[in-house]
Every structure is written in structure tokens, then in C-alpha cells.
Protein backbone atom coordinates (compact mmCIF):
# COMPACT_ATOMS: atom_id res chain seq x y z
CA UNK A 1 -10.00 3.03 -28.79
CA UNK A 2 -7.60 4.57 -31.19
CA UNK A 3 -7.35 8.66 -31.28
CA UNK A 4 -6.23 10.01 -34.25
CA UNK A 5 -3.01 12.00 -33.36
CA UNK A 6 -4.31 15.60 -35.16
CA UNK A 7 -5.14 19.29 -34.19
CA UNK A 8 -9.12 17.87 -34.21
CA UNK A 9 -8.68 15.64 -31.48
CA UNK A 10 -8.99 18.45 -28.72
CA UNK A 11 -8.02 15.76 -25.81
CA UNK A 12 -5.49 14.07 -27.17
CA UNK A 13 -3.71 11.11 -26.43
CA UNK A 14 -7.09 10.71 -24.70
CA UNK A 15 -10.49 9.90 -26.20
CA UNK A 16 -12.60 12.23 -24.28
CA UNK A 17 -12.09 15.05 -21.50
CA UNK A 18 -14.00 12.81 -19.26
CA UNK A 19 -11.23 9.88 -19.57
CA UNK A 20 -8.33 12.38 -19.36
CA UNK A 21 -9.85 13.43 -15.81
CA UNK A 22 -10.54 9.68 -15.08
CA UNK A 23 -7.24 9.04 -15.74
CA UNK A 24 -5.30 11.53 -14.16
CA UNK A 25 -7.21 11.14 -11.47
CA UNK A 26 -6.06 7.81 -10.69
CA UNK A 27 -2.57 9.00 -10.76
CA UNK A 28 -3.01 11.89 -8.49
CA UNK A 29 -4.84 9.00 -6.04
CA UNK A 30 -1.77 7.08 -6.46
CA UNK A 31 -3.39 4.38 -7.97
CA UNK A 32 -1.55 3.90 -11.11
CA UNK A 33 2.50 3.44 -9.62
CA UNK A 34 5.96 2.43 -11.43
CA UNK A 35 7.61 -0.13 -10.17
CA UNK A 36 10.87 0.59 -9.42
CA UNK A 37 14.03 -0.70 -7.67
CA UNK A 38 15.59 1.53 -4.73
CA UNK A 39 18.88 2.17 -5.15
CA UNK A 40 21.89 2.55 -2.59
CA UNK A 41 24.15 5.46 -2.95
CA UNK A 42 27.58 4.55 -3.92
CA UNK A 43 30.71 4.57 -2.03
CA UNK A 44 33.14 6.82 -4.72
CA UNK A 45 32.10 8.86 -7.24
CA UNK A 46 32.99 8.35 -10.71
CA UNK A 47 35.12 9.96 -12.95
């Protein structure tokens, strides 16, 4: 669903307060993750 991006749309970039909760819920459950590589320190620092 497509919110219009002005000062009207009290919940924006969500639709609704309920999906902004839903949402960030989810990420505070660690549900929704990044993938990401881990990465090894290096030997010298550069310059």
C-alpha cells in the first residue's frame, strides 16, 4: 500500500500506527535481521 509522503500521513513511512508497532516489533524480536559478512581485523593499519 502506497503512503503518501506528506504532513497528513501522521505514521509515515507506515500505513497505520498499528503496522508501525507490528513492524517494529518484529525487529525488536529479532525477527527481521541483515545479513552480513563478519569481518577479521587487519594486521596494519592504513595510512
Amino acid at each position: 500500500m502506497a503512503v503518501p509522503w506528506t504532513a497528513e500521513s501522521r505514521w509515515k513511512p507506515f500505513c497505520s500506527e498499528r503496522c508501525k508497532l507490528i513492524d517494529l516489533g518484529q525487529w525488536a524480536d529479532e525477527k527481521y535481521r541483515v545479513p552480513a559478512q563478519e569481518q577479521q581485523p587487519e594486521d596494519e593499519p592504513r595510512q
